[in-house]
N, C-alpha and C. Protein backbone atom coordinates (compact mmCIF):
# COMPACT_ATOMS: atom_id res chain seq x y z
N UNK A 1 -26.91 59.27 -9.17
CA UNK A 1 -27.85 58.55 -8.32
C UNK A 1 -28.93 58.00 -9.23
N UNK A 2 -29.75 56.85 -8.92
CA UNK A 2 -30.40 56.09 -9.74
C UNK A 2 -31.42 57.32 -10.23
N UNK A 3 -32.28 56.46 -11.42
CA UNK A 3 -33.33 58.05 -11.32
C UNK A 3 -34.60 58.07 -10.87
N UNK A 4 -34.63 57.30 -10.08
CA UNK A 4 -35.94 57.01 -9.41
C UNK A 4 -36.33 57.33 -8.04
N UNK A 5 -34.70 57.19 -7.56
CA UNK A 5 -34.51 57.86 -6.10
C UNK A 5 -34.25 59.61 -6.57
N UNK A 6 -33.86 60.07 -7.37
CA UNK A 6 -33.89 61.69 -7.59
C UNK A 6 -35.12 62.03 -8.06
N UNK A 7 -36.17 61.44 -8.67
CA UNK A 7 -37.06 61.65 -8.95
C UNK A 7 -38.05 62.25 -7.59
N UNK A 8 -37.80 60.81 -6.85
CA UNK A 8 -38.51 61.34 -5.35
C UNK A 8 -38.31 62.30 -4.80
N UNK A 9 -37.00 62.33 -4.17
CA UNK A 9 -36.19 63.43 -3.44
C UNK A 9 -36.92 64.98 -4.47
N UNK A 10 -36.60 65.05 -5.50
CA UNK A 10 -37.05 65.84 -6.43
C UNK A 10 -38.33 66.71 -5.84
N UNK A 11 -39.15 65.50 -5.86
CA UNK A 11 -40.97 65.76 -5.83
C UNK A 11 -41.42 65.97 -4.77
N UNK A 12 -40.57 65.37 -3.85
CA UNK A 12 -40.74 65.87 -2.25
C UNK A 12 -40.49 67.12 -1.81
N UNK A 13 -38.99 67.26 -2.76
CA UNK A 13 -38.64 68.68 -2.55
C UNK A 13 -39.60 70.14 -2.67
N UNK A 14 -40.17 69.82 -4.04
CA UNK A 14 -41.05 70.73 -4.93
C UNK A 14 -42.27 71.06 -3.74
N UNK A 15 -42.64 70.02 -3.35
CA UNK A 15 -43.89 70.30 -2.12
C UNK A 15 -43.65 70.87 -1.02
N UNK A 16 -41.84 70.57 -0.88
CA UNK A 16 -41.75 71.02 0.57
C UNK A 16 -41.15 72.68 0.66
N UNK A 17 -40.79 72.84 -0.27
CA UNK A 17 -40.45 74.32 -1.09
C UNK A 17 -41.99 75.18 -0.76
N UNK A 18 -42.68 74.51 -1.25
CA UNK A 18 -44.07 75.32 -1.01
C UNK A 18 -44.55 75.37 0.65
N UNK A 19 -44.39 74.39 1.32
CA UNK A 19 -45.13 73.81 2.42
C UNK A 19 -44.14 74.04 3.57
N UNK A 20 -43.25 73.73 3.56
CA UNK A 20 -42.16 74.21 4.86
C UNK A 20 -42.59 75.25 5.55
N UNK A 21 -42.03 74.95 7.14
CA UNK A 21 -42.33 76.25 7.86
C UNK A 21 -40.90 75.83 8.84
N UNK A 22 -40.92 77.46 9.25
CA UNK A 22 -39.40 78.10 9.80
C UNK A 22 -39.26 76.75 10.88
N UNK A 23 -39.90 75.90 11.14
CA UNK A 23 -39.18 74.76 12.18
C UNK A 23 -38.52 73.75 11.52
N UNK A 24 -38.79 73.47 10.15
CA UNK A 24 -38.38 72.75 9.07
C UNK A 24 -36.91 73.04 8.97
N UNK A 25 -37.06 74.38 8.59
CA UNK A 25 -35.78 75.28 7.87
C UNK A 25 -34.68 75.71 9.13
N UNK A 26 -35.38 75.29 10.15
CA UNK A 26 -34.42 76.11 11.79
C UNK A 26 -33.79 74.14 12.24
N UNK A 27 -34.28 73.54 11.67
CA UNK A 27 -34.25 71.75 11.71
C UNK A 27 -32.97 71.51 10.39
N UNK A 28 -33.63 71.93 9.84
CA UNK A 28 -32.05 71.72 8.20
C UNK A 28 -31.02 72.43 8.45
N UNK A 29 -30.68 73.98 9.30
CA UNK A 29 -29.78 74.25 9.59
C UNK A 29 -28.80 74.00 10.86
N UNK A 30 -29.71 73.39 11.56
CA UNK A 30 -29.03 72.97 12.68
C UNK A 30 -27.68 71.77 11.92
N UNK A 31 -28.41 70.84 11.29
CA UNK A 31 -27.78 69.72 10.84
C UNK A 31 -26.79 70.33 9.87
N UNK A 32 -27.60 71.26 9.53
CA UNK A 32 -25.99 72.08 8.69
C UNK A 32 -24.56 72.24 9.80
N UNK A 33 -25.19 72.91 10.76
CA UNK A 33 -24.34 73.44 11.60
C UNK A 33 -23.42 72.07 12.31
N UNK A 34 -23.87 71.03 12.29
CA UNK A 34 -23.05 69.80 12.87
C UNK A 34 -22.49 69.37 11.98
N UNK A 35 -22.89 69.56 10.61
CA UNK A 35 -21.86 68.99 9.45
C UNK A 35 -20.66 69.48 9.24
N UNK A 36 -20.92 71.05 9.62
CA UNK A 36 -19.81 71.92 9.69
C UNK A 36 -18.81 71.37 10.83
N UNK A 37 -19.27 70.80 11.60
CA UNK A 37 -18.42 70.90 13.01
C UNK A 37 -18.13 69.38 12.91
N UNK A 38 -18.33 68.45 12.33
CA UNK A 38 -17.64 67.18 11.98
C UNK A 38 -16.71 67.25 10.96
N UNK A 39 -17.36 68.37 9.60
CA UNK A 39 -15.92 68.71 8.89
C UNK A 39 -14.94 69.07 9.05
N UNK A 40 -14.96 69.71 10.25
CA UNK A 40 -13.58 70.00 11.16
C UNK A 40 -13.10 69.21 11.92
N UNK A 41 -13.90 68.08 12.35
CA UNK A 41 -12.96 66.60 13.11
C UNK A 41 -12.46 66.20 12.06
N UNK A 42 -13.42 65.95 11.18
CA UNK A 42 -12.93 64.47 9.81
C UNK A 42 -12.64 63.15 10.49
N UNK A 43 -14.22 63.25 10.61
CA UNK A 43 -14.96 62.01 11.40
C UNK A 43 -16.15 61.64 10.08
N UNK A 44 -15.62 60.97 9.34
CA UNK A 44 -16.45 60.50 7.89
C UNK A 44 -17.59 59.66 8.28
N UNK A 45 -17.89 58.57 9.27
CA UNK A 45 -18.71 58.16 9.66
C UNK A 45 -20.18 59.12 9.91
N UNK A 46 -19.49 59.62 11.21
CA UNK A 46 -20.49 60.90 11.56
C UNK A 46 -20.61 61.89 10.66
N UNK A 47 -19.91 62.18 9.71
CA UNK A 47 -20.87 62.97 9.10
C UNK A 47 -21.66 62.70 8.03
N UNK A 48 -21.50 61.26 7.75
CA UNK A 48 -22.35 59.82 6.61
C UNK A 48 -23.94 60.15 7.26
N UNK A 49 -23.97 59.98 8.38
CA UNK A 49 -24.74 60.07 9.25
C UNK A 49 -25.97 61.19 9.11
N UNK A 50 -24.86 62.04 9.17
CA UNK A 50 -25.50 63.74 9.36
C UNK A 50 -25.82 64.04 8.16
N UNK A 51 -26.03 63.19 6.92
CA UNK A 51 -25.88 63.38 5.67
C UNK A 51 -27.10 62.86 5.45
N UNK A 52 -27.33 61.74 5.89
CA UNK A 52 -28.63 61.15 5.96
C UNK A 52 -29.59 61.59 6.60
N UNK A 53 -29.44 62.22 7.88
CA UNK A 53 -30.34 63.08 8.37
C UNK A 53 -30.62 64.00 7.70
N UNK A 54 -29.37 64.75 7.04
CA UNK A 54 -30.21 65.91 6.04
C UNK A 54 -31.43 65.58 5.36
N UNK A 55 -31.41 64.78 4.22
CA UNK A 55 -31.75 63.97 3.19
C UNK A 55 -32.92 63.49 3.56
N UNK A 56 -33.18 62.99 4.81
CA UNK A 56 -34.29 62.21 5.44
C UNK A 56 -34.87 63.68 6.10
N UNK A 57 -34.49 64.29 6.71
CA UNK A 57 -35.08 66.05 7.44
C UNK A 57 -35.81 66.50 6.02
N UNK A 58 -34.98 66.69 4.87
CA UNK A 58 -35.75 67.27 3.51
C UNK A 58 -36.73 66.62 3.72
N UNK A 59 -36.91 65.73 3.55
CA UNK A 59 -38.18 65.00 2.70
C UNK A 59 -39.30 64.89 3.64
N UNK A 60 -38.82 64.61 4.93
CA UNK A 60 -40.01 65.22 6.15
C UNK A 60 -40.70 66.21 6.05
N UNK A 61 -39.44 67.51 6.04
CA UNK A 61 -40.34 68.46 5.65
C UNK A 61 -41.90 68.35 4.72
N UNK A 62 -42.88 68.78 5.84
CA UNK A 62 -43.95 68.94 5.12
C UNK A 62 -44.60 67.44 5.04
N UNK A 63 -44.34 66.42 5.38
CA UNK A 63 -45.11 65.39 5.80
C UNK A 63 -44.88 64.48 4.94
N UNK A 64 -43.73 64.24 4.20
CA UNK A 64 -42.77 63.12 3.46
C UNK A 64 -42.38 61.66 4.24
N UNK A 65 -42.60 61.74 5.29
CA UNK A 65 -42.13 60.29 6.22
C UNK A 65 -41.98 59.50 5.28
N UNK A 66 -42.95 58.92 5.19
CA UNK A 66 -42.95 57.54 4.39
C UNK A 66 -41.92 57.37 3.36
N UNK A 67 -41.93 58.33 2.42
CA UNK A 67 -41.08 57.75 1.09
C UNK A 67 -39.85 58.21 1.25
N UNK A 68 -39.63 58.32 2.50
CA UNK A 68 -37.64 58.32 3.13
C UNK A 68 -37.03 56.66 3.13
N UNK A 69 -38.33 55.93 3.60
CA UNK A 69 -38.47 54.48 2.96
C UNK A 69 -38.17 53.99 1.95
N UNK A 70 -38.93 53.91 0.94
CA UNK A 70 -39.03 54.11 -0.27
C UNK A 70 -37.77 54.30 -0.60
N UNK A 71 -36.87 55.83 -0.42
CA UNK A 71 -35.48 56.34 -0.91
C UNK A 71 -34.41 55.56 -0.46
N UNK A 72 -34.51 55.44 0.97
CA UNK A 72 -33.42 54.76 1.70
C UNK A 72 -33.33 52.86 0.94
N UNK A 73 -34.20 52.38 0.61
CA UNK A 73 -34.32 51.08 0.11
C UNK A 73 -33.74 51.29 -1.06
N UNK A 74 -34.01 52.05 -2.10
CA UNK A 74 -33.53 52.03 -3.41
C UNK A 74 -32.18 52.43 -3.40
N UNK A 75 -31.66 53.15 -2.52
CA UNK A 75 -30.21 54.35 -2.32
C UNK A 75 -29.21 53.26 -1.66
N UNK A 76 -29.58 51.87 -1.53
CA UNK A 76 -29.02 51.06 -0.63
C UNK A 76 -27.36 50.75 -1.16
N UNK A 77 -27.60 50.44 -2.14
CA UNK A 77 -25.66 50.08 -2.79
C UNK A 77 -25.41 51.33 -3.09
N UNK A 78 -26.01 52.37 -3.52
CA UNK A 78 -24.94 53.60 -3.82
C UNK A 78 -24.72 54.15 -2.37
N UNK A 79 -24.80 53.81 -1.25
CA UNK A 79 -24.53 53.89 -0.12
C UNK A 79 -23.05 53.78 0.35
N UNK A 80 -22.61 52.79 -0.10
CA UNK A 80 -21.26 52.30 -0.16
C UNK A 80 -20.03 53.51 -0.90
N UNK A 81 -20.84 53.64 -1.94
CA UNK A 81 -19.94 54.69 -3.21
C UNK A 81 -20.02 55.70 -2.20
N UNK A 82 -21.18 56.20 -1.60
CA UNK A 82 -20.95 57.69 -0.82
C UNK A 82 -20.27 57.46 0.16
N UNK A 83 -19.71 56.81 1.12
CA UNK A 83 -19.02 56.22 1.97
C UNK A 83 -17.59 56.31 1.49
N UNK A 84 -17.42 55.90 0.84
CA UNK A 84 -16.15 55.78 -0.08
C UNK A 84 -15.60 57.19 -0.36
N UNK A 85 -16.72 58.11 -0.73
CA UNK A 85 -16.41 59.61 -1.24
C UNK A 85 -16.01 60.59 -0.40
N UNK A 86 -16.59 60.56 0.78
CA UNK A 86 -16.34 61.24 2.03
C UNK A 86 -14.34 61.43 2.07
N UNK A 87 -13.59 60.66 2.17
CA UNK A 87 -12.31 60.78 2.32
C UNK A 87 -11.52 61.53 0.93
N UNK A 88 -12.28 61.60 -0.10
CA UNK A 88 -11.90 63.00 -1.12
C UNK A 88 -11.45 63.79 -0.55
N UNK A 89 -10.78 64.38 -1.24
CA UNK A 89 -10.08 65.76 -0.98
C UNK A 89 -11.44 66.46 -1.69
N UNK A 90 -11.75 67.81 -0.26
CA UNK A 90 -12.56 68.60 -0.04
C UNK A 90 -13.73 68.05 0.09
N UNK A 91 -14.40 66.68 -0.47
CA UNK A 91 -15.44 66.52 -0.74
C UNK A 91 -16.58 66.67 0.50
N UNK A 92 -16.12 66.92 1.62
CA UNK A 92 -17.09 67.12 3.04
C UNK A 92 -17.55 68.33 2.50
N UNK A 93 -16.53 69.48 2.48
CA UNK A 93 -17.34 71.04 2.49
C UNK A 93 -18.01 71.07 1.13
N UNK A 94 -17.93 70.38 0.41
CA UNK A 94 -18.32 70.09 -0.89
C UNK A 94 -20.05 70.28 -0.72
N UNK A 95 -20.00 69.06 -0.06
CA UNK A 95 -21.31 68.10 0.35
C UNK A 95 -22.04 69.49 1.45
N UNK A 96 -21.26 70.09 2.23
CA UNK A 96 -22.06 71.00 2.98
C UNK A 96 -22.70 71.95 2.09
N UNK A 97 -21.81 72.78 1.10
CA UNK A 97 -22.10 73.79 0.54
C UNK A 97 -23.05 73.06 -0.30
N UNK A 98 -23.40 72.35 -0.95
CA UNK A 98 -24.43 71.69 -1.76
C UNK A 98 -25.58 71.66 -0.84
N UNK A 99 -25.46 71.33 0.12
CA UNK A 99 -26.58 70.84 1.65
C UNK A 99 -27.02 72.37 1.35
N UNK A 100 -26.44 73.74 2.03
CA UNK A 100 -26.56 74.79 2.03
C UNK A 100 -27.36 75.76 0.90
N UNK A 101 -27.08 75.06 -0.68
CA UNK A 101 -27.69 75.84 -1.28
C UNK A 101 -29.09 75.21 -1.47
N UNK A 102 -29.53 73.81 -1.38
CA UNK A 102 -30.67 74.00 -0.91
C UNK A 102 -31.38 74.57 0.00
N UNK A 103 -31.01 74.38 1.35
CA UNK A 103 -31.99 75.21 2.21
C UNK A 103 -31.77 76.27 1.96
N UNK A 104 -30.99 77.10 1.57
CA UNK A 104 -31.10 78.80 1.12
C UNK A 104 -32.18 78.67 0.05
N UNK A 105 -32.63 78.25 -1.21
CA UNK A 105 -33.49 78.27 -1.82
C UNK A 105 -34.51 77.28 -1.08
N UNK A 106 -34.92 76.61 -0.33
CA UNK A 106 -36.04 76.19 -0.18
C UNK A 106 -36.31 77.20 1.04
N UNK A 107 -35.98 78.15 1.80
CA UNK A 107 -36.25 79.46 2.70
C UNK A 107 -36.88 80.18 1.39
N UNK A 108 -36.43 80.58 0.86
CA UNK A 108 -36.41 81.84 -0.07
C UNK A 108 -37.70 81.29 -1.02
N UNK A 109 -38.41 80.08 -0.76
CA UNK A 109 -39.43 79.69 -1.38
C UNK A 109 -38.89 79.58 -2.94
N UNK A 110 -37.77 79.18 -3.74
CA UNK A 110 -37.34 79.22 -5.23
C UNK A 110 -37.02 77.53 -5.51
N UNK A 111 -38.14 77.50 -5.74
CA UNK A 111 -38.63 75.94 -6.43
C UNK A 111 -37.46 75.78 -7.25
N UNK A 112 -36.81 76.41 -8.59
CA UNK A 112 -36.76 75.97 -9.34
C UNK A 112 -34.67 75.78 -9.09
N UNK A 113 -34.40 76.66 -8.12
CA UNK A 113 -32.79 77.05 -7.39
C UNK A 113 -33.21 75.39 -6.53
N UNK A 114 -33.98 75.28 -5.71
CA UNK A 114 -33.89 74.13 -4.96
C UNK A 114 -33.66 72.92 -5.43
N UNK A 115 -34.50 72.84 -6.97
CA UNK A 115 -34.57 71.50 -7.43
C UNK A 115 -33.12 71.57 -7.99
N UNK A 116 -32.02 72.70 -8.96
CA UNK A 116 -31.71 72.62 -9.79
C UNK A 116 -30.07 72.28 -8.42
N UNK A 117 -30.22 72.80 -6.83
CA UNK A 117 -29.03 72.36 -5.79
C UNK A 117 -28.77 71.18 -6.33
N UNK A 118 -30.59 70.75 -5.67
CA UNK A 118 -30.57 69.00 -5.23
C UNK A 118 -30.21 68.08 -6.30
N UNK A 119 -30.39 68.37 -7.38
CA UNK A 119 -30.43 67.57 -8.45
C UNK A 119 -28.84 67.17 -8.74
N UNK A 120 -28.09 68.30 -8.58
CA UNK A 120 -26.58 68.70 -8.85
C UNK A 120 -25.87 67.76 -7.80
N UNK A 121 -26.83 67.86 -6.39
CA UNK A 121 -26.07 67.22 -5.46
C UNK A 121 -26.24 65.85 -5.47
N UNK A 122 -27.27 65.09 -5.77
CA UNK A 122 -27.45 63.89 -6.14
C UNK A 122 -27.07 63.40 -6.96
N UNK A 123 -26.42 64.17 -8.17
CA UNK A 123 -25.72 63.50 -9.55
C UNK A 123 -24.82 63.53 -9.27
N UNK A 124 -23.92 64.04 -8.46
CA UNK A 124 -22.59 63.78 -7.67
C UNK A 124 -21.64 62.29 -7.09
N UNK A 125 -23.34 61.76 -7.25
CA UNK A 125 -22.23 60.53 -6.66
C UNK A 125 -22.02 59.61 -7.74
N UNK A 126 -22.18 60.19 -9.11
CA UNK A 126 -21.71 59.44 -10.23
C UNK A 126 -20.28 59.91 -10.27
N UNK A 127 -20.30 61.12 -10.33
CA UNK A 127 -18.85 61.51 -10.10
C UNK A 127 -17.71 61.11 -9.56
N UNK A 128 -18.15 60.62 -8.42
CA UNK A 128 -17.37 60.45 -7.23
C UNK A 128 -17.08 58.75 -7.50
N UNK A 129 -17.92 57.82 -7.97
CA UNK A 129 -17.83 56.93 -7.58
C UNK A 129 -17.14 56.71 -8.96
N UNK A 130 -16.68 57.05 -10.61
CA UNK A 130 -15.93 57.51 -11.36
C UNK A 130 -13.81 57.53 -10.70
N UNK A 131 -14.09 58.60 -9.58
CA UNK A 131 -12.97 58.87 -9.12
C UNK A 131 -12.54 57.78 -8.24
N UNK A 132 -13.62 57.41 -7.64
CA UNK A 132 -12.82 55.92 -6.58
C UNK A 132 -12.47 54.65 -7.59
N UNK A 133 -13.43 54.31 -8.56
CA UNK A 133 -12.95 53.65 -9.76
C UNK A 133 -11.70 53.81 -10.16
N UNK A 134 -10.96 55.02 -10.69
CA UNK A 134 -10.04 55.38 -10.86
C UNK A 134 -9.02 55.13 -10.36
N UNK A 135 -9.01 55.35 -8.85
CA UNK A 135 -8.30 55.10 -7.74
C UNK A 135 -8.11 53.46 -7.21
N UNK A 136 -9.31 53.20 -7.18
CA UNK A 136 -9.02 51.94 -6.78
C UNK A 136 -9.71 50.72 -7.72
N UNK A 137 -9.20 50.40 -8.64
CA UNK A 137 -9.87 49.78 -9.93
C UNK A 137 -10.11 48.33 -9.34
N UNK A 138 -9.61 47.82 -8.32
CA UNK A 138 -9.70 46.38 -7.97
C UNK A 138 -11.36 46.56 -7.09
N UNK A 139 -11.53 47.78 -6.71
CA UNK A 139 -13.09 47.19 -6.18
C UNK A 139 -14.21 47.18 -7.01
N UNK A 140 -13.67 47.16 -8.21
CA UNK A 140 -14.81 46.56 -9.62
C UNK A 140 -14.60 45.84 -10.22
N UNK A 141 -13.73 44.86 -9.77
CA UNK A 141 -13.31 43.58 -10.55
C UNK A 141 -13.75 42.83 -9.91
N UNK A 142 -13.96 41.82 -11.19
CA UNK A 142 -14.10 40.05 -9.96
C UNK A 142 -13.08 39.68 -10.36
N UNK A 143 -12.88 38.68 -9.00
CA UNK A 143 -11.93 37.75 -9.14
C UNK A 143 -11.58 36.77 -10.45
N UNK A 144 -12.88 36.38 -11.13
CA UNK A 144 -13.34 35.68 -12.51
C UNK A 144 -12.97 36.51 -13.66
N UNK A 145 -12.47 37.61 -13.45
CA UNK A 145 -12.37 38.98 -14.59
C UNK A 145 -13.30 39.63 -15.33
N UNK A 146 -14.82 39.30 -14.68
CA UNK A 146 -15.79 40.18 -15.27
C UNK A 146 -16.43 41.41 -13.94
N UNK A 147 -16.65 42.34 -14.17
CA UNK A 147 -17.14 43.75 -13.57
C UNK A 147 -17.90 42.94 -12.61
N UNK A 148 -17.68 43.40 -11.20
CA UNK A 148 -18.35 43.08 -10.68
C UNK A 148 -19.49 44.12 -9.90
N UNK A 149 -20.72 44.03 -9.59
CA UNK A 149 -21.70 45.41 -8.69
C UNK A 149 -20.34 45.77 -8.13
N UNK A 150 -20.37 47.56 -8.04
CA UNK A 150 -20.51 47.60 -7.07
C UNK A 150 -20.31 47.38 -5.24
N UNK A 151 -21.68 46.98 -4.86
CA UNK A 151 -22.16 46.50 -3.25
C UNK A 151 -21.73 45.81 -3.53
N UNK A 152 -20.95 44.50 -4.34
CA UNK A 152 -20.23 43.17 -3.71
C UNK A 152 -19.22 43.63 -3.15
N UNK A 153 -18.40 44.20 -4.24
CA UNK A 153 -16.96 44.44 -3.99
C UNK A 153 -16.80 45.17 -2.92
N UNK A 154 -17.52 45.87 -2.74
CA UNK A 154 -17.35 47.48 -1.27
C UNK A 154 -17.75 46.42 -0.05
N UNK A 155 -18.59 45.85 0.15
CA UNK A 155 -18.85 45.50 1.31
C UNK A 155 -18.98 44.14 0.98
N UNK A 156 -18.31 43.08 1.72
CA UNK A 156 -18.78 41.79 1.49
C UNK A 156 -19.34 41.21 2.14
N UNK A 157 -20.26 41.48 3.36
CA UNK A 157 -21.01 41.47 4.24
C UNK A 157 -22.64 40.97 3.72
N UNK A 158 -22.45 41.80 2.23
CA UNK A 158 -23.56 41.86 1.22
C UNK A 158 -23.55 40.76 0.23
N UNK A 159 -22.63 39.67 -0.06
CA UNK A 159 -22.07 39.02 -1.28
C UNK A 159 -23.72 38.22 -1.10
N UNK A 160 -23.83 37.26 -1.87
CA UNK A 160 -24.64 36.23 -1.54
C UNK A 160 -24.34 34.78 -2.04
């Protein structure tokens, strides 16, 4: 993930580690609990969804609103790559158990377990988007034969 959007997520985290209270943490597990229960449809949409709510719930915690803004604007084309990743093999419970070991360390008040989840879970989608490369090498080509973003190739809705 870029490093400017982990940076945030990061710094938000660190405050909200300190600052959270049990409605925060009774709010992150709920959404746990629906991630779980879409990983058992394998309904990738909805749980894209429920993924973002996590992500956007973190950073609330503790009075973050605003720079969910901020994240969501910058996170905009690697949006696509995570979209893409969801249909991995395992990669849903993947994404839960990653979800999970943050809020277990941001309960347990351990700044340094929280940052070191989130960080792991956000560098993930280099990974992933590596493996769809792999897989599907034509959605990084141009037609012209030079690399193309990305957001062109995934969605062309976006071209300009």
């Amino acid at each position: 993930m870029e490093a400017s959007v982990e940076a945030i997520e990061l710094a938000a985290l660190r405050q909200s580690v300190e600052r959270a209270e049990a409605s925060d943490i009774a709010a992150l597990r709920d959404i746990l609990v629906r991630q779980r229960e879409v990983c058992e449809s394998g309904e990738p949409a909805a749980f894209f969804a429920l993924d973002e709510a996590f992500h956007r719930r973190l950073m609330e915690a503790r009075g973050h609103r605003t720079l969910w803004r901020t994240v969501t604007t910058a996170k905009a084309h690697l949006d696509r790559a995570r979209r893409l990743s969801l249909p991995l093999p395992h990669r849903v419970e993947q994404l839960v158990a990653e979800h999970t070991a943050v809020v277990d360390a941001l309960e347990e008040r351990d700044t340094a377990a929280a940052e070191h989840a989130l960080s792991g879970h956000l560098r993930g989608v280099h990974s992933d988007i590596e493996t769809i490369r792999a897989r599907h090498p034509a959605l990084f080509e141009d037609p012209a034969g030079g690399a193309t973003p990305l957001r062109r190739r995934l969605h062309p809705d976006t071209r300009r």
